[in-house]
C-alpha atoms as a PDB file:
ATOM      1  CA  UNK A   1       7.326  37.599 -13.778  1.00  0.00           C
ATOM      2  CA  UNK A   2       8.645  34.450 -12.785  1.00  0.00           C
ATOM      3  CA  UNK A   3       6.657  32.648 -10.055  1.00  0.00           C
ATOM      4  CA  UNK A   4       9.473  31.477  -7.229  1.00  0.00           C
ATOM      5  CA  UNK A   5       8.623  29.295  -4.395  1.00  0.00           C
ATOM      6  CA  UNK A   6      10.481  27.685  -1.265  1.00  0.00           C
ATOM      7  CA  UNK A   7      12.278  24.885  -1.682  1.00  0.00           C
ATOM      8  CA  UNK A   8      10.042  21.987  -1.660  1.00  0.00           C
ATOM      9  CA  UNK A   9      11.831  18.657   0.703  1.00  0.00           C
ATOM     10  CA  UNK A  10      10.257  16.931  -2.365  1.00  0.00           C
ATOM     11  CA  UNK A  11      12.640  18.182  -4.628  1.00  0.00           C
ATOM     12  CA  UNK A  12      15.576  17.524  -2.663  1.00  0.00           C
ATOM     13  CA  UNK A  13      17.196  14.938  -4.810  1.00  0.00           C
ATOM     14  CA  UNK A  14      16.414  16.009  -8.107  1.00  0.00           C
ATOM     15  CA  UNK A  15      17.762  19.225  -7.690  1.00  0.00           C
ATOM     16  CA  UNK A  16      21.040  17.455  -5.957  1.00  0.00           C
ATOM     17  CA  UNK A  17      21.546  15.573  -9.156  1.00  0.00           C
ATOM     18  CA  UNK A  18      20.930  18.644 -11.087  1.00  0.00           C
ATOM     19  CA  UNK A  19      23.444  20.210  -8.962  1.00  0.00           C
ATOM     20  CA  UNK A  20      26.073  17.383  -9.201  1.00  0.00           C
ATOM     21  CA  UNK A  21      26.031  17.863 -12.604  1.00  0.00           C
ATOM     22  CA  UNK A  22      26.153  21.322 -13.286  1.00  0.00           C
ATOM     23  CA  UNK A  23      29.605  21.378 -10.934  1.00  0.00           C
ATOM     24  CA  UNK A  24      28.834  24.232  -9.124  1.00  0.00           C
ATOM     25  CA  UNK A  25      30.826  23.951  -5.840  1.00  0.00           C
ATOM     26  CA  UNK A  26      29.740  27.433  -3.726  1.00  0.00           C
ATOM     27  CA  UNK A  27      28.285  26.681  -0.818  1.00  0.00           C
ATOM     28  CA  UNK A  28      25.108  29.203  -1.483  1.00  0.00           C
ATOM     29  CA  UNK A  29      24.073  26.207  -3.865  1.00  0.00           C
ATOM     30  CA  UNK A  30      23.164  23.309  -1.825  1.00  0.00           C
ATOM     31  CA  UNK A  31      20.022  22.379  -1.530  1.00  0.00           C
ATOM     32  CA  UNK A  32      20.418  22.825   2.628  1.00  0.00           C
ATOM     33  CA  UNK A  33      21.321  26.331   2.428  1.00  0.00           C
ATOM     34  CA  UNK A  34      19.034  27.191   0.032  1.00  0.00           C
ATOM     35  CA  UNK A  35      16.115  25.749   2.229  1.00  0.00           C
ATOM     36  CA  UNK A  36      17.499  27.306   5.926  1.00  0.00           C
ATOM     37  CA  UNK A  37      18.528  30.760   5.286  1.00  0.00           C
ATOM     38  CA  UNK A  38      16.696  34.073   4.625  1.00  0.00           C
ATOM     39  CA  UNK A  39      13.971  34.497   1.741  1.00  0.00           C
ATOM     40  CA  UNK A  40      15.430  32.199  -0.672  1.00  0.00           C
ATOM     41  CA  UNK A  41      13.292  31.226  -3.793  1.00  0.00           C
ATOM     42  CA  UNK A  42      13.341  29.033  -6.951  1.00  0.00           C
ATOM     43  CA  UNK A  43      11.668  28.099 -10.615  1.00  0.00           C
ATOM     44  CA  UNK A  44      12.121  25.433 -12.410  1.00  0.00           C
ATOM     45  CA  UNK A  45      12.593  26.476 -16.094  1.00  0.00           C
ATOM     46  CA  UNK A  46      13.073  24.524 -18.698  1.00  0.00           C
ATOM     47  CA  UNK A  47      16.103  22.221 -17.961  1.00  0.00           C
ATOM     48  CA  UNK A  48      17.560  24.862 -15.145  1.00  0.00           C
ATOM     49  CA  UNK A  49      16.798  25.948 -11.788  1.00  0.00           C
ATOM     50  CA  UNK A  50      16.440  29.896 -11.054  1.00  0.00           C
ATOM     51  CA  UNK A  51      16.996  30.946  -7.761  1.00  0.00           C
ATOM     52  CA  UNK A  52      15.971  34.334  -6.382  1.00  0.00           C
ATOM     53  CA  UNK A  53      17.384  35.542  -3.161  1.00  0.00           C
ATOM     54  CA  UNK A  54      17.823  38.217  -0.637  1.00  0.00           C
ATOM     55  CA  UNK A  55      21.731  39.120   0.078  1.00  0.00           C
ATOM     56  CA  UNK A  56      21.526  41.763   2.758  1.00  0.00           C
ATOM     57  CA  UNK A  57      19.136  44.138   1.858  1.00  0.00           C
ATOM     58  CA  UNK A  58      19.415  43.407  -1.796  1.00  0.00           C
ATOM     59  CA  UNK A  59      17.342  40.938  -3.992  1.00  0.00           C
ATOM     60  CA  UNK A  60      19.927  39.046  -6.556  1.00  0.00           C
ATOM     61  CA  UNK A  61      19.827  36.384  -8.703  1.00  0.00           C
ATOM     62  CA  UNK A  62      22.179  33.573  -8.261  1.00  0.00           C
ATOM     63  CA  UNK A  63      23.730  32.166 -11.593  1.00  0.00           C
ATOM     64  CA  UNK A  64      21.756  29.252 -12.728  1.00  0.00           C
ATOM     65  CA  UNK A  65      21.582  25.750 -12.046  1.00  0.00           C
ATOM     66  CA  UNK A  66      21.862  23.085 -14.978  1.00  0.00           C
ATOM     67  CA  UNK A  67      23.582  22.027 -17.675  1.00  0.00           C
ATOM     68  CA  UNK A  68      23.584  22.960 -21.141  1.00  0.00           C
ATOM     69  CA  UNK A  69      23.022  26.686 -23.090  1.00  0.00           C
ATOM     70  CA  UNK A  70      22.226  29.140 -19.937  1.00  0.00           C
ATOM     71  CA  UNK A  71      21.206  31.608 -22.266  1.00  0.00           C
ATOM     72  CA  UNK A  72      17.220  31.140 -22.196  1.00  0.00           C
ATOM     73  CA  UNK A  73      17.542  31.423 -18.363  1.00  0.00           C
ATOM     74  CA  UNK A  74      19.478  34.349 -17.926  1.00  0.00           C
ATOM     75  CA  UNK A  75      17.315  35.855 -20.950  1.00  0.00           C
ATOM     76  CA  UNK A  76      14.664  35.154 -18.064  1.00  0.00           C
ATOM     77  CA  UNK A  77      16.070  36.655 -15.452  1.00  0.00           C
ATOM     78  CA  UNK A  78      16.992  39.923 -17.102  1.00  0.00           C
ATOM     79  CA  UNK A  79      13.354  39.728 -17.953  1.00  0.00           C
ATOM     80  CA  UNK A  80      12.244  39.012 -14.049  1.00  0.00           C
ATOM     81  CA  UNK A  81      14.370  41.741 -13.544  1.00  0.00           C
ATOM     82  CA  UNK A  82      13.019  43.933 -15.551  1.00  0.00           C
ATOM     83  CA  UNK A  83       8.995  43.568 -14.733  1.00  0.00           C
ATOM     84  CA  UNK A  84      10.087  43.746 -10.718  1.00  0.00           C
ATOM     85  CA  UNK A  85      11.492  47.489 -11.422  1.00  0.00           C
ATOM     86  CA  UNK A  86      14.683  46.283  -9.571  1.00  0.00           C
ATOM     87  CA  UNK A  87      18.304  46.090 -10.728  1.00  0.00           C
ATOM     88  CA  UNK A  88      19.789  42.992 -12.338  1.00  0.00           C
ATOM     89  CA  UNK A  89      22.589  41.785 -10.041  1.00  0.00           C
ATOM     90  CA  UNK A  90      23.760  38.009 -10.544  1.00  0.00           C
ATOM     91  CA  UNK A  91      25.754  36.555  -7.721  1.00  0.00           C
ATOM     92  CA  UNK A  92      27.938  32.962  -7.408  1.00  0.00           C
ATOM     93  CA  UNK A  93      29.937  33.107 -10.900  1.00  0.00           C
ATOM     94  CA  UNK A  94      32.834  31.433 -11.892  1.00  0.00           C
ATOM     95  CA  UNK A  95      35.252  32.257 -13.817  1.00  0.00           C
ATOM     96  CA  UNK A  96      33.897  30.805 -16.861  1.00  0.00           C
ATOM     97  CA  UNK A  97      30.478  31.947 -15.700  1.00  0.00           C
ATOM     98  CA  UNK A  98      31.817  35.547 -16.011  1.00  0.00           C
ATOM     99  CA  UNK A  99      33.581  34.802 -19.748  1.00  0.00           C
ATOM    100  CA  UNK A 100      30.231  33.429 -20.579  1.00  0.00           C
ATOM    101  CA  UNK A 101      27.888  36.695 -19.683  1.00  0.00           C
ATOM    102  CA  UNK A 102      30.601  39.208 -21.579  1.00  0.00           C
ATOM    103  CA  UNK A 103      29.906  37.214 -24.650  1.00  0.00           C
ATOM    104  CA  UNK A 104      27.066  36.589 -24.349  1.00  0.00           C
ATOM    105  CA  UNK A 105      26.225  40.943 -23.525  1.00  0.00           C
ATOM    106  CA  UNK A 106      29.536  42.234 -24.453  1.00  0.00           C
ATOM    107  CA  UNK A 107      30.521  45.040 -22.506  1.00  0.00           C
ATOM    108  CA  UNK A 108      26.758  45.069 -20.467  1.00  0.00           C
ATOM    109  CA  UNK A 109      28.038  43.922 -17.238  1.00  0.00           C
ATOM    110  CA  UNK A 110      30.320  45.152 -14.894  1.00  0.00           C
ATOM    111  CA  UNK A 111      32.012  42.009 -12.532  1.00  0.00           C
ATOM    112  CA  UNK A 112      34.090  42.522  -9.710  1.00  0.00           C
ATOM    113  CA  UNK A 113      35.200  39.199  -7.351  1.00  0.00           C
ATOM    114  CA  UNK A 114      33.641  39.007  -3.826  1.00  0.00           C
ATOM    115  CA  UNK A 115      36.370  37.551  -1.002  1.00  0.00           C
ATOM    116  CA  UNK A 116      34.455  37.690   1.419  1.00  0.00           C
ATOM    117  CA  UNK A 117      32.454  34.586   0.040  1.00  0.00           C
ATOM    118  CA  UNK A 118      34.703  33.117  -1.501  1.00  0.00           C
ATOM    119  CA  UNK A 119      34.240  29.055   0.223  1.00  0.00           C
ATOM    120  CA  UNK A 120      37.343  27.584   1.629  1.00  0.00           C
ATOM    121  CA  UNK A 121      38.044  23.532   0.447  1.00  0.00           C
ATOM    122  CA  UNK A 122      39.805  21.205   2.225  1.00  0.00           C
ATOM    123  CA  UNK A 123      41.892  17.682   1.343  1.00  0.00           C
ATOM    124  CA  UNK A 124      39.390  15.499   3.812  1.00  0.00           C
ATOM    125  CA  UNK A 125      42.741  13.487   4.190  1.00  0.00           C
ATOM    126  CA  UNK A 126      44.191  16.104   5.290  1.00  0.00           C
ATOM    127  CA  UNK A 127      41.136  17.139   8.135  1.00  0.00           C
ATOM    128  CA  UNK A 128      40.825  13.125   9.052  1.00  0.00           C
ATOM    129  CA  UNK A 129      44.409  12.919   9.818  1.00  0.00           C
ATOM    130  CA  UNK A 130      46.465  15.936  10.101  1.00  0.00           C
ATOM    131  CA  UNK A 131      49.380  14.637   8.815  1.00  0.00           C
ATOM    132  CA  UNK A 132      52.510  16.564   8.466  1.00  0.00           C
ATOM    133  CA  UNK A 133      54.101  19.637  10.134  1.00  0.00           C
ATOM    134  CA  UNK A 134      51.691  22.056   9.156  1.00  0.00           C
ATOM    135  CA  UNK A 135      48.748  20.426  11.058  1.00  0.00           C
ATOM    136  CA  UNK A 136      51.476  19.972  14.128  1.00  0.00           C
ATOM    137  CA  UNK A 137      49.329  22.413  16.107  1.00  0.00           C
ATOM    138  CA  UNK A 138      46.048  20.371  15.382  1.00  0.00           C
ATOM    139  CA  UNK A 139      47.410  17.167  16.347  1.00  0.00           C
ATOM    140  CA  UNK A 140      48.670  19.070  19.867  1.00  0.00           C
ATOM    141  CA  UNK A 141      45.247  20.612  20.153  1.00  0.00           C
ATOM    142  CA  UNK A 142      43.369  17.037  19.534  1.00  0.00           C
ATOM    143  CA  UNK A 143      45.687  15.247  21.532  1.00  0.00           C
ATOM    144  CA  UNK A 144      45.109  17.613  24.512  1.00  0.00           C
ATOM    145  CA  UNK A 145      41.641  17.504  24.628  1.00  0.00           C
ATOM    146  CA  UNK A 146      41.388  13.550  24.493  1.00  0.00           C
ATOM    147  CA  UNK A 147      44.638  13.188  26.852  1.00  0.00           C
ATOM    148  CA  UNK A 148      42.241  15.538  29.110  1.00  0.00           C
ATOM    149  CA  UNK A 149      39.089  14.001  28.398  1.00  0.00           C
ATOM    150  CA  UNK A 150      39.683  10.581  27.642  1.00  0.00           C
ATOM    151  CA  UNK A 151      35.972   9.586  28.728  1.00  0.00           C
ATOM    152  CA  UNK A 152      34.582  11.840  25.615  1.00  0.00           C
ATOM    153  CA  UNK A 153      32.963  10.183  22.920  1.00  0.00           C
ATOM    154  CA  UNK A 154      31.831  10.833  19.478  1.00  0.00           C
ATOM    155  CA  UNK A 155      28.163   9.935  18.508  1.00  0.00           C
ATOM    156  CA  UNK A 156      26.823  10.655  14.740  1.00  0.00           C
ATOM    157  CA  UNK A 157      23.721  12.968  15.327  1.00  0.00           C
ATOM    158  CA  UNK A 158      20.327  11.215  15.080  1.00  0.00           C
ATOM    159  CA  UNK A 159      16.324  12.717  15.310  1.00  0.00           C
ATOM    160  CA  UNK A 160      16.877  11.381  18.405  1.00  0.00           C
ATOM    161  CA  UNK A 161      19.723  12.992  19.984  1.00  0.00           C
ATOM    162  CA  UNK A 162      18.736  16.431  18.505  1.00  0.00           C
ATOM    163  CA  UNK A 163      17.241  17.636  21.875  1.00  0.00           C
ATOM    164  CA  UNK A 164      20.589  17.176  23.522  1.00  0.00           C
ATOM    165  CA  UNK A 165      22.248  19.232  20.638  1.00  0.00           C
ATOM    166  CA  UNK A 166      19.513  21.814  20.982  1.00  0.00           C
ATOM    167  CA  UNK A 167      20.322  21.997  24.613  1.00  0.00           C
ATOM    168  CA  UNK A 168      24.046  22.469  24.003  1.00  0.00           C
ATOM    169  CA  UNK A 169      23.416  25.229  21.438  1.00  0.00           C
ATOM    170  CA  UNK A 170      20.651  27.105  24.069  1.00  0.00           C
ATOM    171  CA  UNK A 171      23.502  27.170  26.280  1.00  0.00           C
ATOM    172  CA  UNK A 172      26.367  28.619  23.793  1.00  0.00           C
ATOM    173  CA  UNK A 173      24.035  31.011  22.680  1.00  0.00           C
ATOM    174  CA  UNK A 174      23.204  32.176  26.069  1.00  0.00           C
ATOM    175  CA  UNK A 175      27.302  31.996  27.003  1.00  0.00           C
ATOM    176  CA  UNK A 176      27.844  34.538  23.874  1.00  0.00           C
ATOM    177  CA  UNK A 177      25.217  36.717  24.642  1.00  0.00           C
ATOM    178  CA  UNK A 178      26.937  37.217  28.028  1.00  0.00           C
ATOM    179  CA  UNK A 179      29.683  38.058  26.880  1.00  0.00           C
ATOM    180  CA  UNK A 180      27.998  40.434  24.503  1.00  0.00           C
ATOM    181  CA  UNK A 181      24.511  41.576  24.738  1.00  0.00           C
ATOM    182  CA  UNK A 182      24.621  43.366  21.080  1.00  0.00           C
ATOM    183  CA  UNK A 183      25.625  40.180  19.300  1.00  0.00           C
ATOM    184  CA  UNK A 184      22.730  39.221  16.461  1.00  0.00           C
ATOM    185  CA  UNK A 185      22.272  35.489  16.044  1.00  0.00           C
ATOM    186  CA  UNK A 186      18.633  35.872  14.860  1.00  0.00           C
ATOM    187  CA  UNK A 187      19.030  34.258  11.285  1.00  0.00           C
ATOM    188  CA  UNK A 188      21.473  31.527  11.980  1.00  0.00           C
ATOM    189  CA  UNK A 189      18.946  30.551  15.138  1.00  0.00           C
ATOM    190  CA  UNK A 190      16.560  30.375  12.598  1.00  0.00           C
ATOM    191  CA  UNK A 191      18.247  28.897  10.497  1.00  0.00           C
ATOM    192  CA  UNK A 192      19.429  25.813  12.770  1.00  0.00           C
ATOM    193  CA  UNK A 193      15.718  25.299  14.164  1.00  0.00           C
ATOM    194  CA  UNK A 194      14.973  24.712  10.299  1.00  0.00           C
ATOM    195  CA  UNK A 195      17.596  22.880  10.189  1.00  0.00           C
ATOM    196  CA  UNK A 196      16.449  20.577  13.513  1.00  0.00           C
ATOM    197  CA  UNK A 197      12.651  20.063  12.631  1.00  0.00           C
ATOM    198  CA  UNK A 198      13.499  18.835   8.905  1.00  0.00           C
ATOM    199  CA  UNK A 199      16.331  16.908   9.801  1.00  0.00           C
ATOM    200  CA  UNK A 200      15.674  13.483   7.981  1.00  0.00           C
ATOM    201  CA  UNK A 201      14.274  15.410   5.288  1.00  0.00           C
ATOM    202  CA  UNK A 202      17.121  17.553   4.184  1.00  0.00           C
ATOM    203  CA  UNK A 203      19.387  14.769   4.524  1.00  0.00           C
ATOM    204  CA  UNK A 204      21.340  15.935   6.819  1.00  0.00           C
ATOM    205  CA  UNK A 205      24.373  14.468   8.424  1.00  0.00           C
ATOM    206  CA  UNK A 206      26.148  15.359  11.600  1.00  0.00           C
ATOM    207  CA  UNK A 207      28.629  14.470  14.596  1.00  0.00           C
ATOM    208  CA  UNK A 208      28.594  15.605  18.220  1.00  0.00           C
ATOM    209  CA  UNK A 209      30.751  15.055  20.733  1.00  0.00           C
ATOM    210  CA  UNK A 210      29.578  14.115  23.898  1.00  0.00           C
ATOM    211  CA  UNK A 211      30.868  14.075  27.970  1.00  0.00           C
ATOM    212  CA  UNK A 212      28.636  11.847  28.994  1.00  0.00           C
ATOM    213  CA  UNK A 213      25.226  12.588  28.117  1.00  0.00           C
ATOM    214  CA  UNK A 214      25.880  16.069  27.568  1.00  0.00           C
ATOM    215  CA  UNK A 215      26.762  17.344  24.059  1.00  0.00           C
ATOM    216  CA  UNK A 216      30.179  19.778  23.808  1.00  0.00           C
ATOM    217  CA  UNK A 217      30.162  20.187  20.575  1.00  0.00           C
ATOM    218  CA  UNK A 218      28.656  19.198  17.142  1.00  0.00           C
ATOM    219  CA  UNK A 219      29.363  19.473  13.403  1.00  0.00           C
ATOM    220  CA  UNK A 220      26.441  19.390  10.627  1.00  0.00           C
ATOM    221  CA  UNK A 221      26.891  18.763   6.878  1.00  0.00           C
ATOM    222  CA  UNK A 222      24.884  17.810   3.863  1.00  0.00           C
ATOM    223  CA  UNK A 223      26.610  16.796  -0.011  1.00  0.00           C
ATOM    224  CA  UNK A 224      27.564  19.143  -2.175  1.00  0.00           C
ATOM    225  CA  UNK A 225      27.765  16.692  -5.612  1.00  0.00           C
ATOM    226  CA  UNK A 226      29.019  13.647  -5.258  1.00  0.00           C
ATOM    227  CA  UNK A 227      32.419  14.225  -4.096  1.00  0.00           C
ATOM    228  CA  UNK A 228      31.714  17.218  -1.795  1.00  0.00           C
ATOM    229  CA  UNK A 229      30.322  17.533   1.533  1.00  0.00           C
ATOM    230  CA  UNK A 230      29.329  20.781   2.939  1.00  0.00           C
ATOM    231  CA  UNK A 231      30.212  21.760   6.730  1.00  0.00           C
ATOM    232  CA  UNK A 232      27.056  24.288   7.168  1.00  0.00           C
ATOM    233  CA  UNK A 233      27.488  24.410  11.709  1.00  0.00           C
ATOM    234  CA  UNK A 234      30.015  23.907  13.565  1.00  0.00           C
ATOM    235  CA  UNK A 235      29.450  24.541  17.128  1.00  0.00           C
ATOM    236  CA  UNK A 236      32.014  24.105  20.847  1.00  0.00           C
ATOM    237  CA  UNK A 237      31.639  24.985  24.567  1.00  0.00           C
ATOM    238  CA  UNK A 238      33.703  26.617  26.324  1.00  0.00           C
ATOM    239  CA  UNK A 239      34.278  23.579  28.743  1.00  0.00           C
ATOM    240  CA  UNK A 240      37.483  21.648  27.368  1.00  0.00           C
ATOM    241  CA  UNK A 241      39.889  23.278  25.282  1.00  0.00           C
ATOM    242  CA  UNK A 242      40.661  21.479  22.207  1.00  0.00           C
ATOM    243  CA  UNK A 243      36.805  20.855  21.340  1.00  0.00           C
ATOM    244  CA  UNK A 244      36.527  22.265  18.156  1.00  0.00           C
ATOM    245  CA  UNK A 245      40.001  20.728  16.848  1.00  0.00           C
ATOM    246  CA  UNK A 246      38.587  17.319  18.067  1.00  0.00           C
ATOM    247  CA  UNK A 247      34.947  17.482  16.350  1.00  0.00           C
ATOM    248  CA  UNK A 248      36.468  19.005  13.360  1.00  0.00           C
ATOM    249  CA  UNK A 249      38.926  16.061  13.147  1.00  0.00           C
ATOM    250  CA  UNK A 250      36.351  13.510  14.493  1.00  0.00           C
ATOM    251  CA  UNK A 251      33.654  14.612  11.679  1.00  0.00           C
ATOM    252  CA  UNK A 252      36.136  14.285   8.693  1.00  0.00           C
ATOM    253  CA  UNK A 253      36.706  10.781   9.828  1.00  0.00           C
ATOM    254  CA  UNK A 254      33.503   9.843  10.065  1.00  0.00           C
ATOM    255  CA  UNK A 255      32.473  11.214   6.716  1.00  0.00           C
ATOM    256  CA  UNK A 256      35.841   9.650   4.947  1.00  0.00           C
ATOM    257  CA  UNK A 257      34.584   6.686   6.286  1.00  0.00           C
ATOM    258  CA  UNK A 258      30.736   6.480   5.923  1.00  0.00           C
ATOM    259  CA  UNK A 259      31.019   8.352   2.183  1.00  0.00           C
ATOM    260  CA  UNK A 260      33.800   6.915   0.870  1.00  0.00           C
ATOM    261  CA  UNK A 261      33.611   8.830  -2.486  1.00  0.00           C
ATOM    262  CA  UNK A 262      34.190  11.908  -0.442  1.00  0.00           C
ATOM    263  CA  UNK A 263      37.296  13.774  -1.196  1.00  0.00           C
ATOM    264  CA  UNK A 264      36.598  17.793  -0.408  1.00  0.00           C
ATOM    265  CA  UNK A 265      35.393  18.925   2.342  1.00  0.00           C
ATOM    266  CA  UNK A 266      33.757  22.753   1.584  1.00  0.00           C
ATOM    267  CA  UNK A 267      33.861  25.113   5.583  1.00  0.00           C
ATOM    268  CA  UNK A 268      31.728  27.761   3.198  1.00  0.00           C
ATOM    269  CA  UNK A 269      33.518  31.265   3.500  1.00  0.00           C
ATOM    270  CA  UNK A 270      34.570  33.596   6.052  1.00  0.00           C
ATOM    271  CA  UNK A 271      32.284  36.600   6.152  1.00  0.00           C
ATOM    272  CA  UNK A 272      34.656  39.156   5.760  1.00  0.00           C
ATOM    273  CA  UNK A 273      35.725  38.359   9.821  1.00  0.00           C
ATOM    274  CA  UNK A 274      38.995  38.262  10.031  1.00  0.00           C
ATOM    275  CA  UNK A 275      39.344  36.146  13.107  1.00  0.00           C
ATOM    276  CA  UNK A 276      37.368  33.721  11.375  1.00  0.00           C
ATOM    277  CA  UNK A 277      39.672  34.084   8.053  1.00  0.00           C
ATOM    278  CA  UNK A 278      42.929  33.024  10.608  1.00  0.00           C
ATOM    279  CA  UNK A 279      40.636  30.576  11.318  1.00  0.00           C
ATOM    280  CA  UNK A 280      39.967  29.117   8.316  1.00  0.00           C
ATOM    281  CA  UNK A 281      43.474  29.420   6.891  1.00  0.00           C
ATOM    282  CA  UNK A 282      45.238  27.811   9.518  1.00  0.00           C
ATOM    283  CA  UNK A 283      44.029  24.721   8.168  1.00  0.00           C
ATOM    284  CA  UNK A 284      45.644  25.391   5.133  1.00  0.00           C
ATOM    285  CA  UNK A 285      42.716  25.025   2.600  1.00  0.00           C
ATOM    286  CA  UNK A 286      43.197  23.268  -0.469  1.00  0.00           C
ATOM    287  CA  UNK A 287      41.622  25.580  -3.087  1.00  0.00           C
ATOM    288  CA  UNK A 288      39.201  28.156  -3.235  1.00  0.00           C
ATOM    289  CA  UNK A 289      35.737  28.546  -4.341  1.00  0.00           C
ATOM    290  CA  UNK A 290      36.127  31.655  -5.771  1.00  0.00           C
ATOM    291  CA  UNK A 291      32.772  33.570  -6.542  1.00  0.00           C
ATOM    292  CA  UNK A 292      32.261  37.087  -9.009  1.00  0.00           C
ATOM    293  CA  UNK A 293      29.070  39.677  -8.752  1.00  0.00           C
ATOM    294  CA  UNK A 294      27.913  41.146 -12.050  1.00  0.00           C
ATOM    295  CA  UNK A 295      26.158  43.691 -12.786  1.00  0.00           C
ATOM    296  CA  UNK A 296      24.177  45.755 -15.704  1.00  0.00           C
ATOM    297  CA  UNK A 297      26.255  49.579 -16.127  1.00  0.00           C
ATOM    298  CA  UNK A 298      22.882  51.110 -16.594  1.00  0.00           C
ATOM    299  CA  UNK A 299      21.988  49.761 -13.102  1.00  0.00           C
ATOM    300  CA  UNK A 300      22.074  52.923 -10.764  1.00  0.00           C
ATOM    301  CA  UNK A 301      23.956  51.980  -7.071  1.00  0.00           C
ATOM    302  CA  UNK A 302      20.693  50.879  -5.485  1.00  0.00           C
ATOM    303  CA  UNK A 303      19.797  47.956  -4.180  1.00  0.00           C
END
């Protein structure tokens, strides 16, 4: 069997170049996401990077990461597969990724598209200014909040200003779980305290937007190749309508302007949610990542 491991801070920007030039572009690929969520694991192998993670309560195999013939990895991963006594799913293909497997096992796979994960991209033009009268509702909702709060500020998010984001956060998880005891946050909790005590070393980058000394609301992102940032939290009180317009706006400015090489902006998908769809679409997305399961026939439905 293949011997997996956590994601090593180490590795960080070797697997980022590997990344950038493999062109992947889902969100599940980034070297952030792959280090804060759920029992994620990878091998280097040869020239590629095979990841092994847990997708509810099933363990799949993300499509591989490099450049080149993918056939000795996936002949590895059937073979992982195969010595774990567990079925052979591979998540996060493309298109081409798909076209690849059924010739490469003709007629041995079964692929069906997953919307729910598919990653929504955005024009960061079009999130830095709003131009136009599609994003007429935006510019009302941004120009209400600073006509309302004109002492606001925007701060890029340091090691040192963490504590007052962590203080915002305690406070809009415990203003959720008012409003509904049975709400789960467990793994993205986890996921952000990760995220907070290896800051500097995941090479993170973030906004918040602050009354005061108090954060409102905050924004975090990391690069997803080189023309591609990732929006992995995005986060608003309840205190001033018009926050999460603002720091959405306010964050795609400061990225255009810090990364200049940035062009997409990738909000990752919506879940399945269909609040959080409206969401999403309303800011009329530029493309799709769109993302295909696949599956050996022989496979019973197990996980």
């Amino acid at each position: 069997m293949l011997e997996f491991k956590r994601m090593d801070p180490s590795f960080r920007e070797e697997y980022n170049a590997l990344l950038a030039a493999s062109g992947r572009q889902g969100c599940e690929y980034t070297f952030v996401n792959l280090s804060l969520w759920g029992r994620q694991r990878m091998v280097r192998f040869e020239d590629w990077v095979i990841l092994f993670s847990q997708y509810g309560r099933c363990s799949v195999y993300p499509f591989p990461v490099g450049v080149g013939d993918p056939r000795p990895a996936l002949d590895a991963i059937f073979e992982d597969a195969r010595l774990r006594g567990i079925p052979c799913r591979l998540t996060g293909l493309r298109q081409q990724d798909c076209e690849l497997l059924e010739s490469y096992c003709p007629g041995k796979f079964r692929f069906h598209p997953d919307r729910d994960s598919f990653d929504y991209v955005y024009n960061i033009e079009d999130l830095a200014f709003l131009k136009g009268k599609r994003y007429q509702s935006k510019r009302n909702f941004c120009n209400r909040f600073w006509g309302a709060n004109p002492h606001c500020t925007l701060a890029p998010i340091t090691k040192e200003n963490l504590p007052q984001v962590q203080a915002m956060l305690d406070r809009w998880y415990h203003d959720r779980l008012q409003a509904d005891p049975y709400q789960d946050f467990l793994l993205e909790q986890l996921a952000l305290s990760r995220a907070f005590s290896q800051w500097e070393q995941l090479g993170m980058v973030g906004m918040a937007l602050m009354d005061g000394e108090q954060v409102i609301a905050f924004s975090m992102a990391s690069p997803l190749g080189n023309d591609t940032f990732d929006i992995h939290f995005e986060k608003a009180l309840d205190v001033a309508d018009g926050a999460y317009a603002a720091i959405n706006q306010g964050f795609a400015r400061y990225l255009r302007e810090q990364h200049p090489q940035t062009r997409w902006l990738n909000r990752e998908d919506d879940m399945g949610l269909p609040g959080l769809r409206k969401a999403k679409l309303s800011y009329h997305p530029d493309h799709m990542v769109e993302k295909y399961w696949a599956r050996l026939w022989e496979d019973e439905d197990v996980c």
